[in-house]
C-alpha atoms as a PDB file:
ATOM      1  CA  UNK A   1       0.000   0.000   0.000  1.00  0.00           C
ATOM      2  CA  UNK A   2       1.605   2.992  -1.143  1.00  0.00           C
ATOM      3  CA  UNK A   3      -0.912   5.362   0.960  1.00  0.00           C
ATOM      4  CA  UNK A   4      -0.073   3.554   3.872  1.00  0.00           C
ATOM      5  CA  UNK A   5       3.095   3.089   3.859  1.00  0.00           C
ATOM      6  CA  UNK A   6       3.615   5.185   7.433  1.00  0.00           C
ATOM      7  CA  UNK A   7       1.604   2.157   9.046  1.00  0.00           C
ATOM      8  CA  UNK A   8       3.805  -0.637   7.248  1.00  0.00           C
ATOM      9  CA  UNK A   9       7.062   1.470   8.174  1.00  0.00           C
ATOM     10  CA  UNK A  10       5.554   1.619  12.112  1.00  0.00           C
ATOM     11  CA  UNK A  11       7.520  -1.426  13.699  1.00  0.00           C
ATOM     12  CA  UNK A  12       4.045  -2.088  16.244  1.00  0.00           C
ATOM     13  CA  UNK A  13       1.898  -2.181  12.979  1.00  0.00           C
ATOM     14  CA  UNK A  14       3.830  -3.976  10.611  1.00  0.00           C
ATOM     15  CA  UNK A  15       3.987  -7.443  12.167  1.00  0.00           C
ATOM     16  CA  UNK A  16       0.217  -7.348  12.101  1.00  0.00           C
ATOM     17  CA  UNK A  17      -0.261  -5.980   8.457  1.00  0.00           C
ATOM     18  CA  UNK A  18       0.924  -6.639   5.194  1.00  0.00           C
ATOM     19  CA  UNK A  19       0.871  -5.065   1.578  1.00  0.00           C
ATOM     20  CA  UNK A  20      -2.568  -6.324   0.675  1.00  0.00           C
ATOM     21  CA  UNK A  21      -3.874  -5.542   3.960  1.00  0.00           C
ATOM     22  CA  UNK A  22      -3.294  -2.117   4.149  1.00  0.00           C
ATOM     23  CA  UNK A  23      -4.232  -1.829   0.780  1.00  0.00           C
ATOM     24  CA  UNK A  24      -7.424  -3.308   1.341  1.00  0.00           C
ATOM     25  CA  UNK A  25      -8.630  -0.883   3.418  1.00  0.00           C
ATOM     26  CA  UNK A  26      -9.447   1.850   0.456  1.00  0.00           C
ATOM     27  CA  UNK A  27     -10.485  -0.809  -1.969  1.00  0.00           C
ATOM     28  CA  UNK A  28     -13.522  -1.704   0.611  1.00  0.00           C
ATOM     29  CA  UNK A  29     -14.045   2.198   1.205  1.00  0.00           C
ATOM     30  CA  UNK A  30     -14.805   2.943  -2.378  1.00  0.00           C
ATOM     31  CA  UNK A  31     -16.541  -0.553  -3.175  1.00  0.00           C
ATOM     32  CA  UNK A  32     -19.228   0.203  -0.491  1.00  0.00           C
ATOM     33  CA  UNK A  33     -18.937   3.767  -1.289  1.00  0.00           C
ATOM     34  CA  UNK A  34     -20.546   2.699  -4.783  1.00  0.00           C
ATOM     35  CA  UNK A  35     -22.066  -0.479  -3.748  1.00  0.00           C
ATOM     36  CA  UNK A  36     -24.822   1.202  -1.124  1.00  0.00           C
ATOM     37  CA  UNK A  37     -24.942   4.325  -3.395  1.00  0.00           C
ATOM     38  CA  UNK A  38     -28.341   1.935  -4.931  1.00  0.00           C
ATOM     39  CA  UNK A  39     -29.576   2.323  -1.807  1.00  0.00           C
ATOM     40  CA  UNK A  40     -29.077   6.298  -1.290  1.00  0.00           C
ATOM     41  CA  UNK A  41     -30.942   6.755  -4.098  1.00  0.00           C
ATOM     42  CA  UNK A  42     -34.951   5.975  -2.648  1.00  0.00           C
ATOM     43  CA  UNK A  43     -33.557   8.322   0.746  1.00  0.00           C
ATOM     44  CA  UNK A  44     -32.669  11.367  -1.408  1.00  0.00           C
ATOM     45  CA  UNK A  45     -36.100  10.756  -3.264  1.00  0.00           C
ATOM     46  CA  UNK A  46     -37.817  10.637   0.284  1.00  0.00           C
ATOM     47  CA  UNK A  47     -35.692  12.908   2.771  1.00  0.00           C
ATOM     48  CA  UNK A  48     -34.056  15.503   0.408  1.00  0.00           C
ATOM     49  CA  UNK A  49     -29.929  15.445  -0.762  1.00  0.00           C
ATOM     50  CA  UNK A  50     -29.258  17.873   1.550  1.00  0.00           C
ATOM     51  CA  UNK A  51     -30.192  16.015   4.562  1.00  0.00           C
ATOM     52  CA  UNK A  52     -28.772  12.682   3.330  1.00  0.00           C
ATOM     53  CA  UNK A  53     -25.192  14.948   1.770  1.00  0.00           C
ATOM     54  CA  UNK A  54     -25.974  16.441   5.777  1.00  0.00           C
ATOM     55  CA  UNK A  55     -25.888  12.673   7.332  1.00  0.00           C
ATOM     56  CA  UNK A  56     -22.851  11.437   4.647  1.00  0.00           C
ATOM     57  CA  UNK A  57     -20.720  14.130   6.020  1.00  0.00           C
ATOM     58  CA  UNK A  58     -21.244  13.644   9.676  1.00  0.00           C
ATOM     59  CA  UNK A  59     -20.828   9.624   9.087  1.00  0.00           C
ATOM     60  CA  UNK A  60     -17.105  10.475   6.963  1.00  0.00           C
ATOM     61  CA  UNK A  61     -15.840  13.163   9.298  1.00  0.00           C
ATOM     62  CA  UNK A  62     -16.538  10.520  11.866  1.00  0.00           C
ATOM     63  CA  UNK A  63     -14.735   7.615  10.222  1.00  0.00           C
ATOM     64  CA  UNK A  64     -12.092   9.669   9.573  1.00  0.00           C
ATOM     65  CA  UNK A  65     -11.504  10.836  13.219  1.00  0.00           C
ATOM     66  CA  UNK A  66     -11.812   8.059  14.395  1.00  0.00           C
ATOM     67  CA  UNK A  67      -9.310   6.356  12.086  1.00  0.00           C
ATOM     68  CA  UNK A  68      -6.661   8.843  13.085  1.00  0.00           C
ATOM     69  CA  UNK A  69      -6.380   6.554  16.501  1.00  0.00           C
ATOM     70  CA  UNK A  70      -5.936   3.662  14.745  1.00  0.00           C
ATOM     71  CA  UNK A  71      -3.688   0.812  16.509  1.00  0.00           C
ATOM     72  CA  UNK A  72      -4.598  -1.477  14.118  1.00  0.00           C
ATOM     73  CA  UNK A  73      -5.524  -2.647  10.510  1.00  0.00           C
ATOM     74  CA  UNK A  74      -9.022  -3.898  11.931  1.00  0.00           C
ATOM     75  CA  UNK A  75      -9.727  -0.487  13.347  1.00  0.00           C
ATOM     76  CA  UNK A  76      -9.165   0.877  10.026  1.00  0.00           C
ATOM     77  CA  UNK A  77     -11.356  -1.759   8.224  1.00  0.00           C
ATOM     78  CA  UNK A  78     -14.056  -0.882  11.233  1.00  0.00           C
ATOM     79  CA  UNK A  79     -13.592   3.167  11.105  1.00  0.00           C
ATOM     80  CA  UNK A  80     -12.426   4.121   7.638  1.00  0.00           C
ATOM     81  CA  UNK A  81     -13.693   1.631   5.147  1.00  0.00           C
ATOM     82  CA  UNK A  82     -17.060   1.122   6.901  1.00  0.00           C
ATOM     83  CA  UNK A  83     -18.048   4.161   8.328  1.00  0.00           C
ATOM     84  CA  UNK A  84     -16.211   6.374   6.309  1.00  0.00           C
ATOM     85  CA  UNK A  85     -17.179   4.260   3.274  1.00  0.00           C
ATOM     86  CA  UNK A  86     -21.161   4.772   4.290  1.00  0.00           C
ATOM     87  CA  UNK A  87     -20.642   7.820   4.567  1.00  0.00           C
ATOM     88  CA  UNK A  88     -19.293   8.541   1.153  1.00  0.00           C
ATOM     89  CA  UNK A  89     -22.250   6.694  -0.587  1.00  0.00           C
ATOM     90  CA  UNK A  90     -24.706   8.999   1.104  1.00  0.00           C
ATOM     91  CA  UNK A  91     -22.172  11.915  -0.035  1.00  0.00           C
ATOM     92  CA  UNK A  92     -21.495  10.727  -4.037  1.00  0.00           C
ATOM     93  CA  UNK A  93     -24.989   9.524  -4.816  1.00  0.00           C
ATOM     94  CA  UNK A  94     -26.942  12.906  -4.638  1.00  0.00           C
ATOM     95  CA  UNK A  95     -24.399  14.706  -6.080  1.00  0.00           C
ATOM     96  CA  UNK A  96     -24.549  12.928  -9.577  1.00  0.00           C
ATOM     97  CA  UNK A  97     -28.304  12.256  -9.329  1.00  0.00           C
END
């Protein structure tokens, strides 16, 4: 993983990680970032983009802060792929509808 390559140089995180690993994390980010972006769809329709752009932002500011305290590759497959990767569907999909 060239973007994180400061957790694979960390001696604590790099016996626990590998490449593909750390890698990993962005590829699930962006598949469920387009993946659930189906299901944004029907809640812009009902609540509005601007409350579901409102809720996407909270949800990725959140995934990102709370992968900044990372210890581990699972906390970054729990905060940034999955939360922040939520959050981005509900951001992307009423911006190109």
């Amino acid at each position: 993983g060239v973007l994180f390559k400061a957790l694979l140089d960390d001696p604590s995180m790099s016996e626990r990680s590998s490449h593909a690993g750390s890698a990993s994390v962005g590829v699930i980010s962006t598949a469920l970032m387009l993946g659930f972006s189906v299901f944004t769809g029907p809640l812009v329709t009902k609540h509005g983009g601007r409350a579901v752009s409102a809720c996407g932002a909270v949800m990725v500011a959140a995934g990102l802060y709370l992968a900044s305290f990372a210890q581990s590759v699972t906390m970054l497959y729990m905060t940034y792929s999955l939360i922040a990767g939520l959050g981005f569907s509900l951001l992307w999909a009423p911006c190109v509808m």
